[in-house]
N, C-alpha and C. Protein backbone atom coordinates (compact mmCIF):
# COMPACT_ATOMS: atom_id res chain seq x y z
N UNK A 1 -76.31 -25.19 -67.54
CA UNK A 1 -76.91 -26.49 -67.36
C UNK A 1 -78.19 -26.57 -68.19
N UNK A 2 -78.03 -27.58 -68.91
CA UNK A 2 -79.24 -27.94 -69.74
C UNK A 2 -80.66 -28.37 -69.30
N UNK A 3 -81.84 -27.84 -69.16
CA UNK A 3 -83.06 -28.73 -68.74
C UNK A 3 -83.85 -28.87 -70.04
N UNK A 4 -84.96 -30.04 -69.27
CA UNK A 4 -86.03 -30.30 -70.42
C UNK A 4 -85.49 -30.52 -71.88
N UNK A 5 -83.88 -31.01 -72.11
CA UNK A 5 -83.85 -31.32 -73.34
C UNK A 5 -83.78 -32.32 -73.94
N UNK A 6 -85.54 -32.53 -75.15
CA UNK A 6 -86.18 -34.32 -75.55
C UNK A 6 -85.52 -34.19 -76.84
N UNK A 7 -84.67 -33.69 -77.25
CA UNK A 7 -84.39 -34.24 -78.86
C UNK A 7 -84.23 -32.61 -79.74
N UNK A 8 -85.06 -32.89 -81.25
CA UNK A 8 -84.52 -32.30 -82.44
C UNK A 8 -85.91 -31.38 -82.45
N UNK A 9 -85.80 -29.92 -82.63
CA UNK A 9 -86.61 -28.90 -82.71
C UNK A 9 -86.82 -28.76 -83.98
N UNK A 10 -86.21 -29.16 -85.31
CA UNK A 10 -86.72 -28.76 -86.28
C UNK A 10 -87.13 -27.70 -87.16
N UNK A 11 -87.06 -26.33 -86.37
CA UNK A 11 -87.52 -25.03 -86.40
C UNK A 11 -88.79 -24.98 -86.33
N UNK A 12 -89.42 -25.83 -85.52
CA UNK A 12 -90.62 -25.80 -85.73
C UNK A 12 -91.59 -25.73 -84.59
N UNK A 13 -92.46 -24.93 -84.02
CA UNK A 13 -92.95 -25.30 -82.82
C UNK A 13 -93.63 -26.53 -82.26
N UNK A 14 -94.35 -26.87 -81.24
CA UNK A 14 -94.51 -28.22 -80.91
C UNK A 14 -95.21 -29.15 -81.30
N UNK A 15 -96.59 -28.14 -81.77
CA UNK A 15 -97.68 -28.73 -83.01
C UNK A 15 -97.13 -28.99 -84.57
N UNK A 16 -96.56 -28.44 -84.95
CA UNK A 16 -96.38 -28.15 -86.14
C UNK A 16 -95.65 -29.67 -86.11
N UNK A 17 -93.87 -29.50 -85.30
CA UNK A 17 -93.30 -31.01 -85.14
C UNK A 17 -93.88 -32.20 -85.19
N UNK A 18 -94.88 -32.02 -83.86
CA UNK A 18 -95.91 -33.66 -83.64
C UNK A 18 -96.67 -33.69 -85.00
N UNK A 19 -97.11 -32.92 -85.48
CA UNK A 19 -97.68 -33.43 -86.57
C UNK A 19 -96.77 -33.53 -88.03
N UNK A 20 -95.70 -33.06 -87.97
CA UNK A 20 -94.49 -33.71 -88.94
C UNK A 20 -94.05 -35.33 -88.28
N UNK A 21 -94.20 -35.36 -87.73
CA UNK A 21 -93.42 -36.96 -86.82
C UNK A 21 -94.73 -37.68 -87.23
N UNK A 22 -95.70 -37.52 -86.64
CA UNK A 22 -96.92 -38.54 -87.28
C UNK A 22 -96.93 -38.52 -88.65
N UNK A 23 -96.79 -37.53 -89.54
CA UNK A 23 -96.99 -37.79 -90.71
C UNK A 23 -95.70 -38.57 -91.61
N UNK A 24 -94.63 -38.49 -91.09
CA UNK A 24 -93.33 -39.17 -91.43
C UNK A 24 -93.64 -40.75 -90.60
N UNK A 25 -93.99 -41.33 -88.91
CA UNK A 25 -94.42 -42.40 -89.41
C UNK A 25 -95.44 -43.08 -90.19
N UNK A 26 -97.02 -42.35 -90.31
CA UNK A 26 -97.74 -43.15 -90.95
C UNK A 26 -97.14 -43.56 -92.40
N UNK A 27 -96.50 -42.33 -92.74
CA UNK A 27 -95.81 -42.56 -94.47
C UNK A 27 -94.81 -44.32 -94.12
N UNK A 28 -93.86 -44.20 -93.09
CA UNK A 28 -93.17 -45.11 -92.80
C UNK A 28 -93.36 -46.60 -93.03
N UNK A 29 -94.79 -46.28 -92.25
CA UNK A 29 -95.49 -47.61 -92.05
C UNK A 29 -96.34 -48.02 -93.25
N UNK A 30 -96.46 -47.50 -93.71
CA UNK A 30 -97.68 -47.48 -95.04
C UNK A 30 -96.78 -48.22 -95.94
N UNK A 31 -95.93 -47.18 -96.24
CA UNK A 31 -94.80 -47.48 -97.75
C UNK A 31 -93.74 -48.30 -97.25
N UNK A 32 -93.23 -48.30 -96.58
CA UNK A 32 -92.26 -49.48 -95.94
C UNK A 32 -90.73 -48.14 -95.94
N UNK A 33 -90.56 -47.79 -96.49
CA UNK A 33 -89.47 -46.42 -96.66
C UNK A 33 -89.91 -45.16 -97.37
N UNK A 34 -89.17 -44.29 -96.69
CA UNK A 34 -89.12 -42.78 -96.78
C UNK A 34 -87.62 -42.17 -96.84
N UNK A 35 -88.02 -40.88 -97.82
CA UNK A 35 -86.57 -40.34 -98.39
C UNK A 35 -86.50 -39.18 -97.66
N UNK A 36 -86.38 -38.82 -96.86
CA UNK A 36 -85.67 -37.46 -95.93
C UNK A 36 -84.63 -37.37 -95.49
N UNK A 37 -84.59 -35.71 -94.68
CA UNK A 37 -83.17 -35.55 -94.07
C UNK A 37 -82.50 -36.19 -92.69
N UNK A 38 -81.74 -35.83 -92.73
CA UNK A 38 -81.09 -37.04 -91.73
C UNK A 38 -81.71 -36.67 -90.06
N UNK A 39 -81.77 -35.04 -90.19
CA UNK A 39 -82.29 -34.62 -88.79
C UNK A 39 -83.44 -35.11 -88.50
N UNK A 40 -84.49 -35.50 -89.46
CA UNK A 40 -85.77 -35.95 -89.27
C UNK A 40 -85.55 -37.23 -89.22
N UNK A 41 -85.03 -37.97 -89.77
CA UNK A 41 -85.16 -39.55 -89.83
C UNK A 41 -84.65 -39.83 -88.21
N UNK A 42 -83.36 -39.14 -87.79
CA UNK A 42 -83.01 -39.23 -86.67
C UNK A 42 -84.15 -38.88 -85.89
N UNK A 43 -84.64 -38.22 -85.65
CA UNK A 43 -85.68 -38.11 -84.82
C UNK A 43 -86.54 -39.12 -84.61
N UNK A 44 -87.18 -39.54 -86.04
CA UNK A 44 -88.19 -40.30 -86.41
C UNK A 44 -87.83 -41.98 -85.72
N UNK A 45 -86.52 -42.07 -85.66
CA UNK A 45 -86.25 -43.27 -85.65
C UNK A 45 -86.38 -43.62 -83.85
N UNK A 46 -86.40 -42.47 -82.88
CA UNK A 46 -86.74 -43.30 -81.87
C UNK A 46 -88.33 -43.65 -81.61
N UNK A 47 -88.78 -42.70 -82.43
CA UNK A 47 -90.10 -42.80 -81.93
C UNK A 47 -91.21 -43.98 -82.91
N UNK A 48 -90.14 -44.37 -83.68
CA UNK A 48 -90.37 -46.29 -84.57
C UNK A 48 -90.07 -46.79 -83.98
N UNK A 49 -89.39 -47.07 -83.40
CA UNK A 49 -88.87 -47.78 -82.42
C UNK A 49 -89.76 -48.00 -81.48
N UNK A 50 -90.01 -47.25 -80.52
CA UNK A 50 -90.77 -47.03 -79.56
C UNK A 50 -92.08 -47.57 -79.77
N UNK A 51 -92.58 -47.03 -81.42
CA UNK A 51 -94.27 -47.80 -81.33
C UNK A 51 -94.01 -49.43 -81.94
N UNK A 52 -92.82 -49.51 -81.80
CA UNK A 52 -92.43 -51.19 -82.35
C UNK A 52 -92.82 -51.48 -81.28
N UNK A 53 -92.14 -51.43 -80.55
CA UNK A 53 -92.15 -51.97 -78.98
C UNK A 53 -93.84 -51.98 -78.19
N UNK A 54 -94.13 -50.73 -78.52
CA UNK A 54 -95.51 -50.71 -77.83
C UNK A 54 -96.37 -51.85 -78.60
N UNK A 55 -95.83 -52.09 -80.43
CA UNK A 55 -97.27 -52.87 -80.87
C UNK A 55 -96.92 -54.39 -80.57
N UNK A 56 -95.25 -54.54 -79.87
CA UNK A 56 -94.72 -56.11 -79.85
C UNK A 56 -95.43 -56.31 -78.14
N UNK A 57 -96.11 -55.43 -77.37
CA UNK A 57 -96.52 -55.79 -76.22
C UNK A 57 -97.91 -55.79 -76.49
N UNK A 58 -98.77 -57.24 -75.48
CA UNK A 58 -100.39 -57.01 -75.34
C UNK A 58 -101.36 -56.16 -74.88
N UNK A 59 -100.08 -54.98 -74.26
CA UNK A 59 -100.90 -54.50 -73.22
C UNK A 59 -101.94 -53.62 -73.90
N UNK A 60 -102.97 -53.58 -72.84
CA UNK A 60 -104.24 -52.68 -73.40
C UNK A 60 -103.32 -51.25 -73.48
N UNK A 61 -102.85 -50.38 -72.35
CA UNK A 61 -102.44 -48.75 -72.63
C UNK A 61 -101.55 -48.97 -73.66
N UNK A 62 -100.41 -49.97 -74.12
CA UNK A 62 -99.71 -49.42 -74.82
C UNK A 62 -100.91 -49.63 -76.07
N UNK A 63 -101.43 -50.42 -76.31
CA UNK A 63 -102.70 -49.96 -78.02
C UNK A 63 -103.18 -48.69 -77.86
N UNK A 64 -103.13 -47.80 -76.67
CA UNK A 64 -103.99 -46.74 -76.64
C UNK A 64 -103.15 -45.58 -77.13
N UNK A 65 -101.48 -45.96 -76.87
CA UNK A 65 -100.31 -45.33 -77.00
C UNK A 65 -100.14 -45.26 -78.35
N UNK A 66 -100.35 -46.34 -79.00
CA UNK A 66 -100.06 -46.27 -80.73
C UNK A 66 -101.09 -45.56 -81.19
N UNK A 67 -102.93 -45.51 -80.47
CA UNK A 67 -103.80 -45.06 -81.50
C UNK A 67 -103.26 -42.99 -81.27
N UNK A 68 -102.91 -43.27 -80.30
CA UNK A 68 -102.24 -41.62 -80.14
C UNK A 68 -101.90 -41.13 -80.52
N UNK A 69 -100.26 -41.56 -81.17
CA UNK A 69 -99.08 -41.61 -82.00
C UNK A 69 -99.76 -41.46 -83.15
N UNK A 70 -100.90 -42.90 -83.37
CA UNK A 70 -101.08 -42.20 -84.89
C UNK A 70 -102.29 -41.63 -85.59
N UNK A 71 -102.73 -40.53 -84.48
CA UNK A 71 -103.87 -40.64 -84.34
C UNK A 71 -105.34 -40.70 -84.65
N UNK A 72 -105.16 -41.83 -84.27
CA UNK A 72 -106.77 -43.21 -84.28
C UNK A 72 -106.81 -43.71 -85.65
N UNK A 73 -105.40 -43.35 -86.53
CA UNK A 73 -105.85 -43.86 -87.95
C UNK A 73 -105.77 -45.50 -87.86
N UNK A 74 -106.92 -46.01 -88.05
CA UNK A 74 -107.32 -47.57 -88.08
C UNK A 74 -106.70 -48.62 -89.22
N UNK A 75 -106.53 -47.88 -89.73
CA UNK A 75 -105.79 -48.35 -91.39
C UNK A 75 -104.78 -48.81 -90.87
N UNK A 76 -103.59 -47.42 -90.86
CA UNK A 76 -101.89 -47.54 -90.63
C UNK A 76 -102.02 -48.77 -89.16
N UNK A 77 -102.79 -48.44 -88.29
CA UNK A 77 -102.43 -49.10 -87.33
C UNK A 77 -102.86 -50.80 -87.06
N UNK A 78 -103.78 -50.94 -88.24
CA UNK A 78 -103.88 -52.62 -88.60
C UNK A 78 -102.82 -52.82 -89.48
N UNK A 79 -102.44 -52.04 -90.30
CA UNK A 79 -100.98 -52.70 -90.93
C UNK A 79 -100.07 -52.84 -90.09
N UNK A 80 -99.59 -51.86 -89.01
CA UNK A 80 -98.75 -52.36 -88.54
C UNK A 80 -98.84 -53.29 -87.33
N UNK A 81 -99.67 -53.66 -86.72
CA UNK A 81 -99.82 -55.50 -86.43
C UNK A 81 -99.77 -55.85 -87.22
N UNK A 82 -100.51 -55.95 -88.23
CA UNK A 82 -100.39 -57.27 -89.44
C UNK A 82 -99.23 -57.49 -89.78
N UNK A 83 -98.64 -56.50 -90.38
CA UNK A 83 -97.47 -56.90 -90.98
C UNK A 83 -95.63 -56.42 -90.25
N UNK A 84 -95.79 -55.51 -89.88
CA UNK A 84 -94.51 -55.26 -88.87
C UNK A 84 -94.26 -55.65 -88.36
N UNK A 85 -95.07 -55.84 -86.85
CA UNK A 85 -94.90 -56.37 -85.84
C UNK A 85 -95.10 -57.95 -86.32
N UNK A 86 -95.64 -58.84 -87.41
CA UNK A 86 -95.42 -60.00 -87.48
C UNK A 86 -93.75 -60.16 -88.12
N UNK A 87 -93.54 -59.34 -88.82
CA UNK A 87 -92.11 -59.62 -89.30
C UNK A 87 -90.71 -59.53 -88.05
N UNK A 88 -91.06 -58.56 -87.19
CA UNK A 88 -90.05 -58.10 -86.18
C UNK A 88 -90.60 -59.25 -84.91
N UNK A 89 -91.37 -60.20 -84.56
CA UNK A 89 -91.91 -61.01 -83.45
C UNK A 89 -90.64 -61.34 -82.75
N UNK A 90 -89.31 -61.85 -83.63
CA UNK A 90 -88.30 -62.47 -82.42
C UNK A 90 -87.20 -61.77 -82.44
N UNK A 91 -87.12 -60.25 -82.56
CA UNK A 91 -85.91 -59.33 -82.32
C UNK A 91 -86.98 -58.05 -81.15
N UNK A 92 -86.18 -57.73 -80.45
CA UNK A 92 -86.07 -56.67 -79.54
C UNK A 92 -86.02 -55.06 -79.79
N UNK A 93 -84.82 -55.28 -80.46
CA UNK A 93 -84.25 -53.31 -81.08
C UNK A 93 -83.72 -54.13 -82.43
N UNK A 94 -83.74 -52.39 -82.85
CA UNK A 94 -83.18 -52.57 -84.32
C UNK A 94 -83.98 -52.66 -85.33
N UNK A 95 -85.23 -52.19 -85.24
CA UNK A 95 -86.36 -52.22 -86.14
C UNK A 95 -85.76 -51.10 -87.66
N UNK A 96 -85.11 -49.88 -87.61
CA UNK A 96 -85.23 -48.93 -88.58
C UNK A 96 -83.12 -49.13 -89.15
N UNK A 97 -83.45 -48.66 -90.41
CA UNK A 97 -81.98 -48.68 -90.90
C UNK A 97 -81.84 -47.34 -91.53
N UNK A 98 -80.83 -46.85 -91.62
CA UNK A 98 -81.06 -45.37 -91.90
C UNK A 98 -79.57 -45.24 -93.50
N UNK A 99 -80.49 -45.38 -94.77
CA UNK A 99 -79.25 -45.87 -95.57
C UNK A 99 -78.84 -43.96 -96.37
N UNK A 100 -77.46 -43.72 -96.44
CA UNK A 100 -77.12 -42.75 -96.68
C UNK A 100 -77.09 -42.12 -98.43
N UNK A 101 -77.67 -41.38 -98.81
CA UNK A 101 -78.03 -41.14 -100.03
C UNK A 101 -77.01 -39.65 -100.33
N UNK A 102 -76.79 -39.83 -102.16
CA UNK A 102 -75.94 -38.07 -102.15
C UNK A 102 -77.02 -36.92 -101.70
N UNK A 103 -76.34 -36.11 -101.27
CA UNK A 103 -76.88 -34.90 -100.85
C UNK A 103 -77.32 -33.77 -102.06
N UNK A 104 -78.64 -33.48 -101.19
CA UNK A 104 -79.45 -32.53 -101.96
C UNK A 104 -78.91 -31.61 -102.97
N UNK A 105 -79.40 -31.41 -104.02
CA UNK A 105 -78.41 -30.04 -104.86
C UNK A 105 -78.73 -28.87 -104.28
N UNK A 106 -80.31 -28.76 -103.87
CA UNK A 106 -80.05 -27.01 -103.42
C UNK A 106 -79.89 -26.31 -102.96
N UNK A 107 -79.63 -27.19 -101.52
CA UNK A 107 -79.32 -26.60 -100.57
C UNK A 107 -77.84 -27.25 -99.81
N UNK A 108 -77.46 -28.74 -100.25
CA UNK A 108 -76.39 -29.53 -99.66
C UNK A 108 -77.34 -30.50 -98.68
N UNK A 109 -78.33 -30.44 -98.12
CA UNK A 109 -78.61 -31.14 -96.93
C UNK A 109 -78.52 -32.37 -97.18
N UNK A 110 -78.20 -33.28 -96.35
CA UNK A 110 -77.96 -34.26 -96.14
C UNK A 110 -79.18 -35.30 -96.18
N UNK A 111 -78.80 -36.57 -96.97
CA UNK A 111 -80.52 -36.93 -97.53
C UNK A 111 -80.62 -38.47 -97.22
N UNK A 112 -81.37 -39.12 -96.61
CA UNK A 112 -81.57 -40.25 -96.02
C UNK A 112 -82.32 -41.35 -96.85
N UNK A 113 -82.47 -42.65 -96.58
CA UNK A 113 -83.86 -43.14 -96.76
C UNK A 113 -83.61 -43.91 -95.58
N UNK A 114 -84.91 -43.97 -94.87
CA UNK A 114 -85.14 -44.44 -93.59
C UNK A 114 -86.14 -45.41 -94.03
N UNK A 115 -85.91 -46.69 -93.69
CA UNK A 115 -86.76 -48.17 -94.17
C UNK A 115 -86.08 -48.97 -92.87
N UNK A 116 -87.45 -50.23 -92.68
CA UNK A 116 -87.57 -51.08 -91.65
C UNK A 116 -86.36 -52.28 -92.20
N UNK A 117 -85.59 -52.75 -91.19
CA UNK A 117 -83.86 -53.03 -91.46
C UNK A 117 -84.26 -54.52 -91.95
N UNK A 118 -85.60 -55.19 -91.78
CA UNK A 118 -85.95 -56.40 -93.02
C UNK A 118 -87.16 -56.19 -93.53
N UNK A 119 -87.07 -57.17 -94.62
CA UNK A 119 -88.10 -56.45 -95.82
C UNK A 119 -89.39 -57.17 -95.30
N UNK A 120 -90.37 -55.96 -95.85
CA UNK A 120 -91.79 -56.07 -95.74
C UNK A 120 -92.40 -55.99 -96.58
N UNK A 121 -93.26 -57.21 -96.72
CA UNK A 121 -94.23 -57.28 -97.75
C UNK A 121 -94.82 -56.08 -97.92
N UNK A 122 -95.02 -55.14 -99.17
CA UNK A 122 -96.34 -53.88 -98.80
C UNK A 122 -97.16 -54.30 -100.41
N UNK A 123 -98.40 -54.21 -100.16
CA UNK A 123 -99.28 -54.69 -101.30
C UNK A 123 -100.31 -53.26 -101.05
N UNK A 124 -100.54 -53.30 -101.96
CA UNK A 124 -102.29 -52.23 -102.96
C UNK A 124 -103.60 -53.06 -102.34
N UNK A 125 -104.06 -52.80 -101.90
CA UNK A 125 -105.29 -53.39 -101.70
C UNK A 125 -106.33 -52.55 -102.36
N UNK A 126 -107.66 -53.22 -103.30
CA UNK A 126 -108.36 -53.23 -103.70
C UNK A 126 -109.38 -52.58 -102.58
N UNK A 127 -110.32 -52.09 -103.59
CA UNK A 127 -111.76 -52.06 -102.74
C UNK A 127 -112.55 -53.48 -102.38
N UNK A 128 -112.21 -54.39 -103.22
CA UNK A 128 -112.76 -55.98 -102.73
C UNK A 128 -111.73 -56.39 -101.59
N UNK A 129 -110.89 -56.41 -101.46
CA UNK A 129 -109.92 -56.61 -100.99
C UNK A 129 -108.88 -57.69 -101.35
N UNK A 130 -108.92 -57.67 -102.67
CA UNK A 130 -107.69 -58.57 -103.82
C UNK A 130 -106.70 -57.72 -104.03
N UNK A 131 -105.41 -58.27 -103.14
CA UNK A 131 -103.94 -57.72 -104.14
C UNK A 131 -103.74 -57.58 -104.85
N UNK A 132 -103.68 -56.48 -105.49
CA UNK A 132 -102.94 -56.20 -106.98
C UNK A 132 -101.40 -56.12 -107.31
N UNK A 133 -100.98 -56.41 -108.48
CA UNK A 133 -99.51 -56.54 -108.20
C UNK A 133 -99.87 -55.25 -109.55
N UNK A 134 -98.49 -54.69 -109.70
CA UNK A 134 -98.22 -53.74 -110.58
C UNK A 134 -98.72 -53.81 -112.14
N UNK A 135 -98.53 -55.09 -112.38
CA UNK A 135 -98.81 -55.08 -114.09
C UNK A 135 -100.42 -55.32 -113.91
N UNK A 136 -101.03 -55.73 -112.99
CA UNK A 136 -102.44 -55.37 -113.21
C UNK A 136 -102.91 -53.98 -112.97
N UNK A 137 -102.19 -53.51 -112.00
CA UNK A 137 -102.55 -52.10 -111.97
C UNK A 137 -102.12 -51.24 -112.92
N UNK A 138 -101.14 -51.55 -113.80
CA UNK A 138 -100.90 -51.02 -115.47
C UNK A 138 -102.20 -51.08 -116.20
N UNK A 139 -102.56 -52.36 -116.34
CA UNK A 139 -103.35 -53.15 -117.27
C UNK A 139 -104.74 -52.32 -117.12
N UNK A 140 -104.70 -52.19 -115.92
CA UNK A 140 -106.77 -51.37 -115.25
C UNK A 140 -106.32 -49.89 -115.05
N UNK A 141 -104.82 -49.04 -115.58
CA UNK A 141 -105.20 -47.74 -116.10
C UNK A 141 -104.83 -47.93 -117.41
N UNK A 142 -104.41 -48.77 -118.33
CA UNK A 142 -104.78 -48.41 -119.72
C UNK A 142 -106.31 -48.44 -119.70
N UNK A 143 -107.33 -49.64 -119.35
CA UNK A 143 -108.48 -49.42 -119.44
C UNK A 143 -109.26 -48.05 -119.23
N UNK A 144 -108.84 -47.08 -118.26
CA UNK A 144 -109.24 -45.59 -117.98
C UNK A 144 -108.96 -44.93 -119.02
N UNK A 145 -109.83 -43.85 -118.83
CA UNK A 145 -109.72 -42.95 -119.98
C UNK A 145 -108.20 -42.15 -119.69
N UNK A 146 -108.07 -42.15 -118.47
CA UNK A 146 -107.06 -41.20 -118.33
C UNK A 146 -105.41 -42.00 -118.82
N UNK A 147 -105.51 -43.36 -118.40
CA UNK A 147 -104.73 -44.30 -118.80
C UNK A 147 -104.23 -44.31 -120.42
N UNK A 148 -105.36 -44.28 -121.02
CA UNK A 148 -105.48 -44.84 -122.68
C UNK A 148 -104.91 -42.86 -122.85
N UNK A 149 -105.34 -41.97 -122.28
CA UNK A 149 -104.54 -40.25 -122.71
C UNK A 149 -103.16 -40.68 -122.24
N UNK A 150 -102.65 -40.74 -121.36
CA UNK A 150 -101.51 -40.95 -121.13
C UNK A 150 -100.45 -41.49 -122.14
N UNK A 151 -101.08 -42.82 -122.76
CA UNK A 151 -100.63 -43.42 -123.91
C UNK A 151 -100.72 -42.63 -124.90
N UNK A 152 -101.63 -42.00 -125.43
CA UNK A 152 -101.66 -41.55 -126.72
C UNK A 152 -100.76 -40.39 -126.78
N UNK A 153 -100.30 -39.82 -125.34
CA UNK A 153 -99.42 -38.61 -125.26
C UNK A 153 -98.14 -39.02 -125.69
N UNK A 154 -97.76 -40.23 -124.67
CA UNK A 154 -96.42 -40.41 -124.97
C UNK A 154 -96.61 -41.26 -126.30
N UNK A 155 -97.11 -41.98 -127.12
CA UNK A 155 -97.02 -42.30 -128.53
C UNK A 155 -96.67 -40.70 -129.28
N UNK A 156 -96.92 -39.96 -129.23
CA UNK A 156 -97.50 -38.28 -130.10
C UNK A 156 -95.95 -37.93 -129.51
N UNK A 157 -95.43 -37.84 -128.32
CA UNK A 157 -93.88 -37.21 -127.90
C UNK A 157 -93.15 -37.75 -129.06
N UNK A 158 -92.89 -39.62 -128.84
CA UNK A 158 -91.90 -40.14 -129.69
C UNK A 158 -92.16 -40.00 -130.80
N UNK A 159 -93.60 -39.95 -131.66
CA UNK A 159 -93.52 -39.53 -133.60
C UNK A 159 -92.86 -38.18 -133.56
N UNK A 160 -93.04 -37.02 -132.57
CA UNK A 160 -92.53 -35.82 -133.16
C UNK A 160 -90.64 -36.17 -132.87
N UNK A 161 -90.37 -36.65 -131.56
CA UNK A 161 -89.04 -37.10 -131.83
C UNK A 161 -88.21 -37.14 -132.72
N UNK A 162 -89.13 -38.82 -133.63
CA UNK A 162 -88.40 -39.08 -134.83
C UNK A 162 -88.02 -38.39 -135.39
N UNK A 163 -89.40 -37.37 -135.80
CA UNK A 163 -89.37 -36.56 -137.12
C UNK A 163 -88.40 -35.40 -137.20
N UNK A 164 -87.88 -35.00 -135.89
CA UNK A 164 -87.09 -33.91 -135.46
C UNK A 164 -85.74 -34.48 -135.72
């Protein structure tokens, strides 16, 4: 007879886990999807679920429940009011989709991407706090020095190319 059994061990002891699970949702929530294995996403996915639910209720303990989960990061956890929980407001379950990818070469494991089952806006925020979309954020690292090296590298790859 089985006791005390909550789920997927991971090989990992209990600290080590909780802090793989927080760090797989804040990634979640941040980036909108994540590429892992299926044992983790499975895991991961009740406990998205779960802080869906806690951030779709007013209650004061469940906010105390999410700063727990993620813990106290103020960032991840204003994005997800802002933007999750405004996208998910008139569904119940069914927050995560779990889409099946080929499997790993080096080992075979089985390889996931785990993303929220409708799309979410995710934007760059500035230090002013102006959205950037991608081709500006191109545009302000050519301006860097490290930007304008980058370029001059890959210009210098393709002349030796040719010449080869």
């Amino acid at each position: 007879m089985k006791k005390k059994v909550f789920g997927e061990k991971l090989s990992r002891d209990t600290d080590s886990r909780n802090a793989l699970f927080r760090a797989l949702l804040r990634a979640l929530i941040i980036h909108g999807s994540i590429i892992t294995t299926y044992a983790k996403a499975n895991a991961i996915k009740r406990d998205a679920e779960k802080l869906i639910r806690f951030a779709k209720s007013a209650d004061f303990n469940d906010k105390r429940k999410i700063s727990a989960i993620l813990a106290n990061d103020r960032e991840t956890t204003k994005k997800l009011y802002e933007t999750v929980v405004a996208t998910f407001d008139d569904i119940k379950s069914g927050f995560i989709r779990i889409t099946n990818l080929p499997r790993r070469r080096g080992d075979n494991a089985r390889i996931v991407k785990l993303e929220w089952s409708r799309k979410i806006s995710v934007s760059n925020k500035s230090i002013k706090g102006k959205d950037k979309t991608k081709s500006e954020e191109a545009k302000a690292d050519k301006k860097s020095l490290r930007g304008r090296l980058n370029s001059l590298r890959k210009k210098s790859v393709k002349s030796v190319k040719k010449s080869v």
